[in-house]
N, C-alpha and C. Protein backbone atom coordinates (compact mmCIF):
# COMPACT_ATOMS: atom_id res chain seq x y z
N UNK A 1 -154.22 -44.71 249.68
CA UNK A 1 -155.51 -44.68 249.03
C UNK A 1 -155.38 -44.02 247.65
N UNK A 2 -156.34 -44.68 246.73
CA UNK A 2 -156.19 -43.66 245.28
C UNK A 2 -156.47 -42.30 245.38
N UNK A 3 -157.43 -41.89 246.04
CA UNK A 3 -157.70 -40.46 245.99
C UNK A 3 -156.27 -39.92 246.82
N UNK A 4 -155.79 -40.20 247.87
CA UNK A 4 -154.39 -39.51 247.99
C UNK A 4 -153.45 -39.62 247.12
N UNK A 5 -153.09 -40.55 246.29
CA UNK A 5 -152.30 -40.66 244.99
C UNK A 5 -152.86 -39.72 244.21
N UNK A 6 -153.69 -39.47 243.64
CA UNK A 6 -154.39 -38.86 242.55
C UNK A 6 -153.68 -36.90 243.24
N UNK A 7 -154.08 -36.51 244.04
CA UNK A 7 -153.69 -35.72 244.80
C UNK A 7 -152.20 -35.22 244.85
N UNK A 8 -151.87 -36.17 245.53
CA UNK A 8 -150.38 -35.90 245.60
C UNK A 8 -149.34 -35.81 244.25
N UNK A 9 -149.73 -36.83 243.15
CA UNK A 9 -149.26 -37.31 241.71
C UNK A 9 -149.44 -35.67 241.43
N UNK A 10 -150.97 -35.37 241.06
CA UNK A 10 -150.82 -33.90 240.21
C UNK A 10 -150.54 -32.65 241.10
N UNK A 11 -149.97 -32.63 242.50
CA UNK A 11 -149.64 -31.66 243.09
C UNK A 11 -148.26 -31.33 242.47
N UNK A 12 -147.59 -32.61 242.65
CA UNK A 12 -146.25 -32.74 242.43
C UNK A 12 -145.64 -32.67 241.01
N UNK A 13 -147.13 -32.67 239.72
CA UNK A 13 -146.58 -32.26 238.47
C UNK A 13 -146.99 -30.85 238.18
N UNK A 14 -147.69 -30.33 239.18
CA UNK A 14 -147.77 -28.96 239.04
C UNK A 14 -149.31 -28.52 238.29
N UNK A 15 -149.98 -29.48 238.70
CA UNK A 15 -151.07 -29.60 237.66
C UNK A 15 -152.03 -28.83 238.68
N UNK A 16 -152.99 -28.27 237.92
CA UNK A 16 -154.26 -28.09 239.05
C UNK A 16 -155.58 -28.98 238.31
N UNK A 17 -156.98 -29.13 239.08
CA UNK A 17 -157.26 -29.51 239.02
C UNK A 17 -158.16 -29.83 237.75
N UNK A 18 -158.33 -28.27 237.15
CA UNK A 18 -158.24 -28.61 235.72
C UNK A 18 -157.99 -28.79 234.59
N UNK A 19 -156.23 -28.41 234.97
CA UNK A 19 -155.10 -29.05 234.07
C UNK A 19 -155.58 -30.71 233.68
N UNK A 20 -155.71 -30.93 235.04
CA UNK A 20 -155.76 -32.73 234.82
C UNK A 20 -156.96 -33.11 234.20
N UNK A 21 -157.98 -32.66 234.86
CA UNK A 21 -159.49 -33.20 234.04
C UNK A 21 -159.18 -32.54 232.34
N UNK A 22 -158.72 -32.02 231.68
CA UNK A 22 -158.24 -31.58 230.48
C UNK A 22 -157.42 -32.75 229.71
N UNK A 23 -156.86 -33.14 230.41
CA UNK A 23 -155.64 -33.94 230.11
C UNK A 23 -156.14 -35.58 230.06
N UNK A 24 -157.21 -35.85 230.93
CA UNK A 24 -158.01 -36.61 231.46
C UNK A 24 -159.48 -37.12 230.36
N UNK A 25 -160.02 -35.73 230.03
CA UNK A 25 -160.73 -35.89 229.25
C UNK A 25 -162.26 -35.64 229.98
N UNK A 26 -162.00 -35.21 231.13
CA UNK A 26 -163.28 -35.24 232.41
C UNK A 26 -163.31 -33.71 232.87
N UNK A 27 -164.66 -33.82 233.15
CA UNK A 27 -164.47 -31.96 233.85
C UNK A 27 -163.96 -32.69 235.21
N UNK A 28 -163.38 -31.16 235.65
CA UNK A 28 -163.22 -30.80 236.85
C UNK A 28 -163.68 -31.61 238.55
N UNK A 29 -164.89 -31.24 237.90
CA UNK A 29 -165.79 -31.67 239.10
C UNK A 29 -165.33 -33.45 239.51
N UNK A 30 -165.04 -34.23 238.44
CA UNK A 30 -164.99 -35.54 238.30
C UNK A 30 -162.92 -35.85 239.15
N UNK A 31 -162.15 -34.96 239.05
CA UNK A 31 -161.03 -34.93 239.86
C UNK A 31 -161.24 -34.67 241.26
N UNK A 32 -162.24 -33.43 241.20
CA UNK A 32 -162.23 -33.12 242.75
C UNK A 32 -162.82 -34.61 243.73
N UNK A 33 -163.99 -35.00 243.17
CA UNK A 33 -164.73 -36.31 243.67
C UNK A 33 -163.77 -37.27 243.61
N UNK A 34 -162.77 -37.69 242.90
CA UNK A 34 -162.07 -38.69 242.94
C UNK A 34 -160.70 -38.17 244.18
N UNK A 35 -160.66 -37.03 244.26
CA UNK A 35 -159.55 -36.68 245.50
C UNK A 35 -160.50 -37.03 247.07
N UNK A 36 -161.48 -36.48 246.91
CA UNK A 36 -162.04 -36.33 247.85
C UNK A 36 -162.74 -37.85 248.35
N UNK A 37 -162.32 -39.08 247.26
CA UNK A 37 -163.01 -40.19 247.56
C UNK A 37 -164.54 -40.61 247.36
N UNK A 38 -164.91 -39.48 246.57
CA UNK A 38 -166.49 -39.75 246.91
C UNK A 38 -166.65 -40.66 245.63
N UNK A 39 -166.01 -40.43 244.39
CA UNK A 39 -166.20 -41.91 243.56
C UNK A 39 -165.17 -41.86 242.82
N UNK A 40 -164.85 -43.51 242.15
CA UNK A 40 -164.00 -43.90 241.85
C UNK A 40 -163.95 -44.26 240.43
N UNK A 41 -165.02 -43.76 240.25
CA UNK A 41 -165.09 -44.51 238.26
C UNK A 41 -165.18 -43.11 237.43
C-alpha cells in the first residue's frame, strides 16, 4: 500500500515526519494522514 511505502521510504532515510513535509512542501499533518491512509492527495 502507498501509505506503507511512504512510511517505510522515510523511516529508512532517516527522515521524520517533518523532515519530509519540509522537503515535500506540506505540513506535517498532511504525511501523518497519508501514512495512516486517511488521504491520498
Amino acid at each position: 500500500m502507498l501509505n506503507e511505502n511512504i512510511k517505510s521510504i522515510r523511516k529508512a532515510k532517516g527522515l521524520s515526519q517533518e523532515e519530509l513535509a519540509i522537503q515535500l512542501h506540506v505540513v506535517r499533518q498532511t504525511i501523518s494522514k497519508w501514512e495512516k491512509g486517511v488521504s491520498q492527495s
